[in-house]
Protein backbone atom coordinates (compact mmCIF):
# COMPACT_ATOMS: atom_id res chain seq x y z
CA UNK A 1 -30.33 -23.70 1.44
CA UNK A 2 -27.08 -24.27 2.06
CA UNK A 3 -24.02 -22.04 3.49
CA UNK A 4 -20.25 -22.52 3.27
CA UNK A 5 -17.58 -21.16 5.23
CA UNK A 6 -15.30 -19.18 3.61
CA UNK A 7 -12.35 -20.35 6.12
CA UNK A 8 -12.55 -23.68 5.72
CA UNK A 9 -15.29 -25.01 3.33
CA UNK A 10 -17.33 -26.68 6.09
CA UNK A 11 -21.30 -27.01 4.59
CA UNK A 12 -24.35 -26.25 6.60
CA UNK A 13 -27.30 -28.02 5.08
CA UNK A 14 -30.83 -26.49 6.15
CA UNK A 15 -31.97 -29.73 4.69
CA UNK A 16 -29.96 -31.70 6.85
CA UNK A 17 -29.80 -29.70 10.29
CA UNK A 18 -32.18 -29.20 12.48
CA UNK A 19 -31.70 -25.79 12.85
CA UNK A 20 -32.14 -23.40 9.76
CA UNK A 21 -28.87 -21.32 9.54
CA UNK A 22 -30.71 -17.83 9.63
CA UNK A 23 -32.38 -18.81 13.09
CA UNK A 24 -28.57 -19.87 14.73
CA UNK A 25 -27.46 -17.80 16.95
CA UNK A 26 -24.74 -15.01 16.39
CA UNK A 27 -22.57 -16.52 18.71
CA UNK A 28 -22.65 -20.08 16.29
CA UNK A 29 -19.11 -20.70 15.50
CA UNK A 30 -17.90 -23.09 12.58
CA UNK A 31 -17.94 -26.71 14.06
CA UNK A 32 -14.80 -27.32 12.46
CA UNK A 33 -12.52 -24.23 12.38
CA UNK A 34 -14.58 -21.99 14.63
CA UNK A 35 -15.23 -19.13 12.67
CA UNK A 36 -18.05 -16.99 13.60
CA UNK A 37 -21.29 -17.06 11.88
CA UNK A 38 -20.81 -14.14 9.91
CA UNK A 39 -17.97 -16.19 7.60
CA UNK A 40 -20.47 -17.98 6.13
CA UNK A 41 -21.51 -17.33 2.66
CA UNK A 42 -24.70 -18.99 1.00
CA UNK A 43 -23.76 -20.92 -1.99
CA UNK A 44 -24.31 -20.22 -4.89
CA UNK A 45 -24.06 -21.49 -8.83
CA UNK A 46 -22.69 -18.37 -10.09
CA UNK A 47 -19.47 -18.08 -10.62
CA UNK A 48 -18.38 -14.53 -9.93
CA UNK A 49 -15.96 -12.63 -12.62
CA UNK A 50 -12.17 -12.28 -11.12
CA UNK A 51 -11.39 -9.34 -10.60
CA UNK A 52 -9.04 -7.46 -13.34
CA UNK A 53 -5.35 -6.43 -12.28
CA UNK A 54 -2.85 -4.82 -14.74
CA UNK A 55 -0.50 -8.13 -15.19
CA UNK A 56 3.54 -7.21 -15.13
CA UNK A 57 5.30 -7.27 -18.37
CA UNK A 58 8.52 -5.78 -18.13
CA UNK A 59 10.80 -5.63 -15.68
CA UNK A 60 9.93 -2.03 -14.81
CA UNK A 61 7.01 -3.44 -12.68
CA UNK A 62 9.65 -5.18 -10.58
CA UNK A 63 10.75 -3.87 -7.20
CA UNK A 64 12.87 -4.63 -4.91
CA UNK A 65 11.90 -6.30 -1.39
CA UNK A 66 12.41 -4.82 2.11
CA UNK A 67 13.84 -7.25 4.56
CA UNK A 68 10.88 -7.83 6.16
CA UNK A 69 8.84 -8.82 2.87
CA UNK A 70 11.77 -11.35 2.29
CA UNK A 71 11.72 -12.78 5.65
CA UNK A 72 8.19 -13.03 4.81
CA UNK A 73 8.90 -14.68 1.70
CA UNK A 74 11.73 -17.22 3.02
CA UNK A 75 9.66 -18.34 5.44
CA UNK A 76 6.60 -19.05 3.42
CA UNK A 77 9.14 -20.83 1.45
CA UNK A 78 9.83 -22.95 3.79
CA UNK A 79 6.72 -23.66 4.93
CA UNK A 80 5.89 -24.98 1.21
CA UNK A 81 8.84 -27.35 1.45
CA UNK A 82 8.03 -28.72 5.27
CA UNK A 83 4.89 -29.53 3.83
CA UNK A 84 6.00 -31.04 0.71
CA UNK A 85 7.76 -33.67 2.82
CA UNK A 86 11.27 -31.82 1.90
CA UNK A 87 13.03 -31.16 5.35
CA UNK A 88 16.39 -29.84 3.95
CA UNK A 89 15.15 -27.53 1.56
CA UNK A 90 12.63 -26.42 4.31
CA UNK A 91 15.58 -25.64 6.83
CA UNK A 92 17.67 -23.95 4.28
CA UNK A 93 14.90 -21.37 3.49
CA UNK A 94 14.38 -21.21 7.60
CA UNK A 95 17.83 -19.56 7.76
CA UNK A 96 17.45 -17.44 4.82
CA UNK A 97 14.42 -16.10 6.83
CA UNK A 98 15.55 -15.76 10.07
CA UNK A 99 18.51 -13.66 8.57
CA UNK A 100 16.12 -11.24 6.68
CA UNK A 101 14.31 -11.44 10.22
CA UNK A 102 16.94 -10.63 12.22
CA UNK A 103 17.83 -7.29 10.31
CA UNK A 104 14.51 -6.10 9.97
CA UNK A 105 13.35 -3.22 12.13
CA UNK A 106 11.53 -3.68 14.58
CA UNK A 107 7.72 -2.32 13.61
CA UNK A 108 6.16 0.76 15.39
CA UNK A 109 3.07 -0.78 17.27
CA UNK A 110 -0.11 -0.79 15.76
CA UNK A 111 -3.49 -0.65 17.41
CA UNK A 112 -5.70 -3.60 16.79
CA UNK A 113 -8.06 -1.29 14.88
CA UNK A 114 -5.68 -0.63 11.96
CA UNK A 115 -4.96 -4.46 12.21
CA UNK A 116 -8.07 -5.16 11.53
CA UNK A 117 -8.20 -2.57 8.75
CA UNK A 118 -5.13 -4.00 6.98
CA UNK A 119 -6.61 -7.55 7.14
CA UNK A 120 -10.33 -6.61 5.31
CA UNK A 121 -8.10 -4.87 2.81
CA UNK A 122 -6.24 -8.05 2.06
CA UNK A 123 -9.34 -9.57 1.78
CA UNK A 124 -10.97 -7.28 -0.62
CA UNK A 125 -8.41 -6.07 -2.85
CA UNK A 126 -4.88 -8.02 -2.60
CA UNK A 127 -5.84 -11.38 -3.05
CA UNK A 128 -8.89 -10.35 -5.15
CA UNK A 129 -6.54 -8.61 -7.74
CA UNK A 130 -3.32 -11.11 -6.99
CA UNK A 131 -5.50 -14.27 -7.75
CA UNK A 132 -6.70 -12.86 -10.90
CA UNK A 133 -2.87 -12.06 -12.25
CA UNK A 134 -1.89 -16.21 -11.02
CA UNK A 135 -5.09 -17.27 -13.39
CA UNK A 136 -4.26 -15.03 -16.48
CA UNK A 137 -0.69 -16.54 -16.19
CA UNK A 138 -1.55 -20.32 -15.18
CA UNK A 139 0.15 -19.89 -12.17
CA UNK A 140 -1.06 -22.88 -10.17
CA UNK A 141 0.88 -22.16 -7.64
CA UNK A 142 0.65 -18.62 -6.94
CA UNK A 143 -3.35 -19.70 -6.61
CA UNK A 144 -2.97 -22.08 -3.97
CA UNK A 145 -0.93 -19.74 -1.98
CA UNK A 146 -3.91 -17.31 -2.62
CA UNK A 147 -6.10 -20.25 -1.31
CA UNK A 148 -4.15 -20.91 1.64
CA UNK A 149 -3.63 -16.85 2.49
CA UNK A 150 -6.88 -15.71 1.93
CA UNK A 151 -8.21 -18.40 4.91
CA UNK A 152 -5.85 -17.39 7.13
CA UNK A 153 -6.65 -14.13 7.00
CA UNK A 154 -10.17 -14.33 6.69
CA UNK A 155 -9.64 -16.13 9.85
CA UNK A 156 -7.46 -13.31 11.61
CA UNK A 157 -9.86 -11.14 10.78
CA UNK A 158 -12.47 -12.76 12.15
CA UNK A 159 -10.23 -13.07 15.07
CA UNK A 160 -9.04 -9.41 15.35
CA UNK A 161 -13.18 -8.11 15.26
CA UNK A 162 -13.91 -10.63 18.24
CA UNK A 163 -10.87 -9.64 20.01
CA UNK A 164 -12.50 -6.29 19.49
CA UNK A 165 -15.85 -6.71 20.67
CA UNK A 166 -15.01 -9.18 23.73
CA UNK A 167 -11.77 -8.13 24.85
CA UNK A 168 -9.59 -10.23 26.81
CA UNK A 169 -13.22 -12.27 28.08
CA UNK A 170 -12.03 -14.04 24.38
CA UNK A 171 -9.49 -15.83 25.55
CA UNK A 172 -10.82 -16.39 28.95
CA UNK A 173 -9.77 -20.65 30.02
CA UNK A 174 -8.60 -21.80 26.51
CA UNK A 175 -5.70 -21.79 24.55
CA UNK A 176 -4.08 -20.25 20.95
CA UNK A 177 -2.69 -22.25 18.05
CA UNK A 178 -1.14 -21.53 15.43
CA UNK A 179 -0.38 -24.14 12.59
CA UNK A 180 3.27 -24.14 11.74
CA UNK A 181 2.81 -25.21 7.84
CA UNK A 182 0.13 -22.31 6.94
CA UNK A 183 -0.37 -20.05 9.87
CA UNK A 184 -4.39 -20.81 10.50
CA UNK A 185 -5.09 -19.52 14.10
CA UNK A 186 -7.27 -21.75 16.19
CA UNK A 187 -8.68 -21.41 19.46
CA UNK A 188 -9.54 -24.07 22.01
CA UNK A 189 -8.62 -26.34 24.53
CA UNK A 190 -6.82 -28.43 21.96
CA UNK A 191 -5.39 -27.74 18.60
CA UNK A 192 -8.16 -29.78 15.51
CA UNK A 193 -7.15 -32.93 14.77
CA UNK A 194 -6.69 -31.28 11.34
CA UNK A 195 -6.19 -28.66 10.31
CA UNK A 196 -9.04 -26.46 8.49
CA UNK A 197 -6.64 -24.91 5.96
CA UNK A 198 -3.68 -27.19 4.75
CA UNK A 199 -4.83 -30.52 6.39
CA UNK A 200 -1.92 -31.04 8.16
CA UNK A 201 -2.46 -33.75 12.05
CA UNK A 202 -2.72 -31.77 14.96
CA UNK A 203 0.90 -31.69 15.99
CA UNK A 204 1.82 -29.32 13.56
CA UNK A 205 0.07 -26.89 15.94
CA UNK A 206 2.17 -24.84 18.01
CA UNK A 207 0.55 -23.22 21.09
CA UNK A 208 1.22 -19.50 21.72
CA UNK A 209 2.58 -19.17 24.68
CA UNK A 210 3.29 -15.48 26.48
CA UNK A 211 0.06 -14.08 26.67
CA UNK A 212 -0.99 -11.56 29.36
């Protein structure tokens, strides 16, 4: 049998290992992106039906964008061209979203509960019904943004229900990083050499600095 993670693609192989994956322990992590145990999936031939979403024809599904969903946006934009190789059309979109950022206000707090809430509804529903409207249109590259977000989040998710069962003991004599090109959050002593996401060398990591 063998079981994927749905973070980064990594494959255990019963045949291979020594260990069967059912008999690891709970607190396995992914030897390559370190999620949990639980974000692995066994794999399987099927290939499930995407799910249906109404797809926009007129421009009466359109809507206009809150500053912070265009900061948002910009900066995803930008991302896309840093890691195209495209430095001026990266920076450009950098200062389109740190103006958006700069007038948006400020969020109430949330607890990490409804954090966690928001992110398993992302990964049930958004991307679920966004990557289905992408493949009805041929949008290739609306999917690989759905590719990209969908790992991330899966991977703050994971994150945000360890952070919730462990408490600050998670973060107890190691470090945070966050890749600047797609956002993946790793944590470790060192950033991956890769990373698990976009494949992008190690110093595109960016260590959070300011915790408590």
């Amino acid at each position: 049998m063998r079981y994927i993670c749905s973070i980064c693609g990594f494959v255990y192989d019963d045949a291979k290992e020594k260990t069967p994956f059912d008999q690891l322990p709970d607190t396995w992590k992914c030897p390559l992106c370190g999620a949990p145990k639980s974000a692995f999936e066994p794999e399987s031939p099927v290939k499930t039906e995407p799910v249906s979403a109404p797809v926009p024809e007129t421009d009466a599904d359109l809507k206009q964008l809150s500053s912070g969903q265009l900061a948002s946006l910009f900066s995803n934009l930008a991302r896309g061209c840093e890691k195209q190789y495209r430095p001026e059309e990266a920076a450009l979109f950098a200062q389109i979203a740190d103006y958006y950022t700069s007038v948006t206000p400020y969020p109430q707090e949330s607890s990490l509960e409804e954090l966690a809430a928001l992110l398993k509804t992302d990964i049930r529903e958004r991307y679920p019904a966004t990557k289905s409207v992408a493949e009805q249109e041929g949008d290739r590259g609306v999917q690989r943004v759905c590719v990209w977000g969908e790992k991330v989040t899966r991977m703050l998710s994971s994150l945000a229900e360890r952070y919730l069962k462990e408490g600050e003991d998670m973060l107890k004599d190691t470090e945070v990083w966050v890749c600047t090109v797609c956002g993946f959050v790793f944590i470790g002593k060192n950033p991956p050499e890769l990373c698990p996401v976009c494949k992008v060398p190690a110093w595109k990591f960016e260590k959070a600095e300011g915790r408590r």
